[in-house]
Protein backbone atom coordinates (compact mmCIF):
# COMPACT_ATOMS: atom_id res chain seq x y z
CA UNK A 1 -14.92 -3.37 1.32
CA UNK A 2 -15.23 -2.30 -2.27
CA UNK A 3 -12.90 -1.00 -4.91
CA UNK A 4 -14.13 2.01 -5.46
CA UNK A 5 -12.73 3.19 -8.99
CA UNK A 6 -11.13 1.59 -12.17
CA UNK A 7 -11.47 -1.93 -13.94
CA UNK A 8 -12.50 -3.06 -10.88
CA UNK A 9 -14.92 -0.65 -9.77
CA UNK A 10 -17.51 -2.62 -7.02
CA UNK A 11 -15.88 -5.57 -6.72
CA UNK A 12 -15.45 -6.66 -2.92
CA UNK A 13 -12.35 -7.34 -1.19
CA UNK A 14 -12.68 -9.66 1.73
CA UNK A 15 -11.32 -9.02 4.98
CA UNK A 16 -11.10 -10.96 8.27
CA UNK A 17 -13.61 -10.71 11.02
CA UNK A 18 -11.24 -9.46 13.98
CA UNK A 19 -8.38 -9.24 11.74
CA UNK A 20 -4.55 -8.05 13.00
CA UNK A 21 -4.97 -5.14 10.69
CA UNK A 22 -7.16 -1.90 10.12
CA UNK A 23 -8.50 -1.85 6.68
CA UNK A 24 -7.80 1.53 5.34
CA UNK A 25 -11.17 3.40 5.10
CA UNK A 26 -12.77 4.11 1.57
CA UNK A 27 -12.77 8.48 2.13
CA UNK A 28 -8.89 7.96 2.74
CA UNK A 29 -8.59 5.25 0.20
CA UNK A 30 -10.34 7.84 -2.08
CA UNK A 31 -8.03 11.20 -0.63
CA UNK A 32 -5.24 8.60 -1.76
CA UNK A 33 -5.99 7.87 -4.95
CA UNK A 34 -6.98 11.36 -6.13
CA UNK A 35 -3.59 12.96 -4.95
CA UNK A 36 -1.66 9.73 -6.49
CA UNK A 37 -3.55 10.25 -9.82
CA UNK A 38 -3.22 8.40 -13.43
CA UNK A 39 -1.35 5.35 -12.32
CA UNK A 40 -0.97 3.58 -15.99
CA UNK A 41 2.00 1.48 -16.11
CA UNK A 42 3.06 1.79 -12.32
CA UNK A 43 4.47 -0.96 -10.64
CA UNK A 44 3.32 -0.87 -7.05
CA UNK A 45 4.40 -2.66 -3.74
CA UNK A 46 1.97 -3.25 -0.71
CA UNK A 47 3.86 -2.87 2.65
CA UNK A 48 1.90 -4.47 5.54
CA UNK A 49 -0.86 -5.58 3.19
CA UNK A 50 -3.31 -6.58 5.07
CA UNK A 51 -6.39 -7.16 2.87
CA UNK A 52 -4.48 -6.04 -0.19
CA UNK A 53 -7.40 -3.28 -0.70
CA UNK A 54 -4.15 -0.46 -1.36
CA UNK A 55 -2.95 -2.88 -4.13
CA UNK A 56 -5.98 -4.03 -5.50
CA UNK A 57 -7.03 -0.49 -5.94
CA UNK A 58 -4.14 0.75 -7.69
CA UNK A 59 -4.63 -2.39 -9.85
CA UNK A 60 -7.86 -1.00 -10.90
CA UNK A 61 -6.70 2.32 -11.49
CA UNK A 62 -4.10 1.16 -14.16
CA UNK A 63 -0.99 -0.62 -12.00
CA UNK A 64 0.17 -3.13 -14.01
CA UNK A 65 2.57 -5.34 -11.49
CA UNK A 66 1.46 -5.35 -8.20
CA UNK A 67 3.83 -7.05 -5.42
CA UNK A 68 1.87 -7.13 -2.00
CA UNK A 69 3.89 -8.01 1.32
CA UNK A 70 2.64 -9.56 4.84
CA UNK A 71 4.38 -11.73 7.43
CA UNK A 72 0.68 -12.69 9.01
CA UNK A 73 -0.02 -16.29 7.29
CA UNK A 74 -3.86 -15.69 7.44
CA UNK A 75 -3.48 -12.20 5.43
CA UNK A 76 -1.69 -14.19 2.56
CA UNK A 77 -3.87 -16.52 2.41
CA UNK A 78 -6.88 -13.96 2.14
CA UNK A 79 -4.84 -11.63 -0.49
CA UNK A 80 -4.62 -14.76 -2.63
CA UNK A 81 -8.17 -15.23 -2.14
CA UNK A 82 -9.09 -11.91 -3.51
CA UNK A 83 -6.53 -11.51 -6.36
CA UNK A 84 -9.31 -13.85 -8.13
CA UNK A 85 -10.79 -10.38 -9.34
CA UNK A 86 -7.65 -9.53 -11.11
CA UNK A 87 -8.47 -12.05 -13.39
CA UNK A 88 -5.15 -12.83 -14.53
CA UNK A 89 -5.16 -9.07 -15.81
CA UNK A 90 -2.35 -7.77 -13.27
CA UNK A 91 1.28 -8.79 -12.93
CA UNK A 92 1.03 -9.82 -9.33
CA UNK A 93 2.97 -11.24 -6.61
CA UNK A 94 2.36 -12.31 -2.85
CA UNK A 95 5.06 -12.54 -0.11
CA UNK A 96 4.81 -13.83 2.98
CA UNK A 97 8.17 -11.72 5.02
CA UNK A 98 8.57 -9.21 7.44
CA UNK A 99 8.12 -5.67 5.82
CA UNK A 100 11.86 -4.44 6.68
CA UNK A 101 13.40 -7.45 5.54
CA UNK A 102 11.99 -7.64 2.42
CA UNK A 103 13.57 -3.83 1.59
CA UNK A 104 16.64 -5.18 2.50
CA UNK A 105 16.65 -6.92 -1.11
CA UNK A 106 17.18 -4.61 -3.93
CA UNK A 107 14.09 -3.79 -5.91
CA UNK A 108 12.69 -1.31 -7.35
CA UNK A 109 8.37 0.33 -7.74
CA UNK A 110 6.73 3.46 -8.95
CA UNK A 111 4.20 3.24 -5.98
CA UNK A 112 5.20 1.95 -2.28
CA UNK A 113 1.96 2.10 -0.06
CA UNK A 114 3.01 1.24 3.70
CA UNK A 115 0.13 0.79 6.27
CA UNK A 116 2.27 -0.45 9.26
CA UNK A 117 0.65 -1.32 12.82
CA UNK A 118 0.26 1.78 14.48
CA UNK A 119 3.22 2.52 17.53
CA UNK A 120 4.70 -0.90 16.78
CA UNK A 121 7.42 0.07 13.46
CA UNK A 122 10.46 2.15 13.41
CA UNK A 123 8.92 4.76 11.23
CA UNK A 124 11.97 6.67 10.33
CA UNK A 125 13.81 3.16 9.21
CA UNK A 126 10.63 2.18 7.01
CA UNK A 127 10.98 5.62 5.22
CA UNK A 128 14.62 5.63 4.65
CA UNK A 129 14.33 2.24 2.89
CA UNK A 130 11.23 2.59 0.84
CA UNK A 131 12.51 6.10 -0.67
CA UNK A 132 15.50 3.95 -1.67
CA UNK A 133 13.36 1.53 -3.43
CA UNK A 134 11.28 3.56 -5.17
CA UNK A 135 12.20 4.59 -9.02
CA UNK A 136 13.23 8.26 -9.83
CA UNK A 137 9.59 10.55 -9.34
CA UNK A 138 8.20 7.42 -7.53
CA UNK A 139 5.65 7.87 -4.41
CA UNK A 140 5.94 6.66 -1.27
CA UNK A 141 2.58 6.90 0.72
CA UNK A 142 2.45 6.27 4.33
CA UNK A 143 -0.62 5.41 6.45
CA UNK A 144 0.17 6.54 10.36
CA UNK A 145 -1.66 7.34 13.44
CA UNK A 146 -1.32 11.69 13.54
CA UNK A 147 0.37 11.20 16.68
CA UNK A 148 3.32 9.30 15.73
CA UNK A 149 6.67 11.51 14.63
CA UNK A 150 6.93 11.29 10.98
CA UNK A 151 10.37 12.37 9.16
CA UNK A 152 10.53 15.74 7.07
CA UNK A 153 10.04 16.25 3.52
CA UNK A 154 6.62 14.51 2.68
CA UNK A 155 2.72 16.32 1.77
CA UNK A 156 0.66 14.95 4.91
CA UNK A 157 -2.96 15.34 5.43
CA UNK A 158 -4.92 14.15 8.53
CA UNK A 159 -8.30 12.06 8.66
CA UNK A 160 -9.48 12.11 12.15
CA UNK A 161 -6.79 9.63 13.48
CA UNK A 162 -5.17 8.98 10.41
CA UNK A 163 -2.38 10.54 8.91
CA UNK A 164 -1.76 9.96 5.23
CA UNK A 165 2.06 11.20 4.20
CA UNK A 166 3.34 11.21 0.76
CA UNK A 167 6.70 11.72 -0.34
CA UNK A 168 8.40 12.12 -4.07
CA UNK A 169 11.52 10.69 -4.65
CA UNK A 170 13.54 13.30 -6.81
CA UNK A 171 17.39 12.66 -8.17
């Protein structure tokens, strides 16, 4: 996989061969991106990271702190391995912890991207905390499978079995 806009335009992003996660494609990866928009300044966090490609992309577009979050050992490991394109440039932080109870923590991000396995997280829960953690006008953007029941009050548009929802957090 490539970045595909930013500082970091072309550079690849490893992944692993039969890996516990689905990378998310580059047309919704794009779709994402270009309903997010300028990103300058944002701190982001990376919910079920995976690869890291959702963090390493906003990182190109402008993030400038970048906290990406994975209880899988071998997807640490790799995000750590492809942070070396950062070059030092980004803010950045990698923890290994179970997606849930790392909200339980107070902290606070412009951006939340959440990618969880699909049929396997309470989706509902995972929503309630992450619009709590985000900042006032922060974005939450959620990567589902269509079929799964997603709460009210969020923009969501549907690539073949993907459903991309994005909600603005609003005092």
């Amino acid at each position: 996989m490539n970045i595909l806009a930013g500082r970091f335009k072309g550079k690849k992003i490893r992944t692993i061969a039969k890996a516990s996660y689905r990378p998310t494609t580059s047309r919704v990866r794009k779709s994402i991106f270009d309903m997010l928009g300028d990103l300058d300044g944002c701190s982001v966090l990376d919910l079920f990271a995976g690869s890291g490609i959702l963090g390493f992309e906003a990182a190109s577009r402008g993030a400038v702190a970048v906290t990406f979050v994975d209880d899988d050992r071998r997807n640490v490991q790799l995000i750590h391995v492809n942070s070396q394109i950062l070059q030092n440039q980004v803010d950045m932080k990698v923890v290994r912890k179970e997606c849930l109870h790392y909200l339980r923590v107070r902290h606070e991000y412009d951006i939340i991207f959440a990618d969880p396995p699909y049929g396997k997280i309470d989706i509902s829960k995972l929503v309630e905390k992450c619009l709590t953690t985000l900042l006032n006008n922060g974005r939450f953007v959620l990567e589902t499978s269509f079929r799964e029941s997603i709460p009210a009050g969020g923009r969501s548009k549907r690539y073949g079995d993907t459903m991309i929802t994005i909600w603005t957090k609003t005092v």
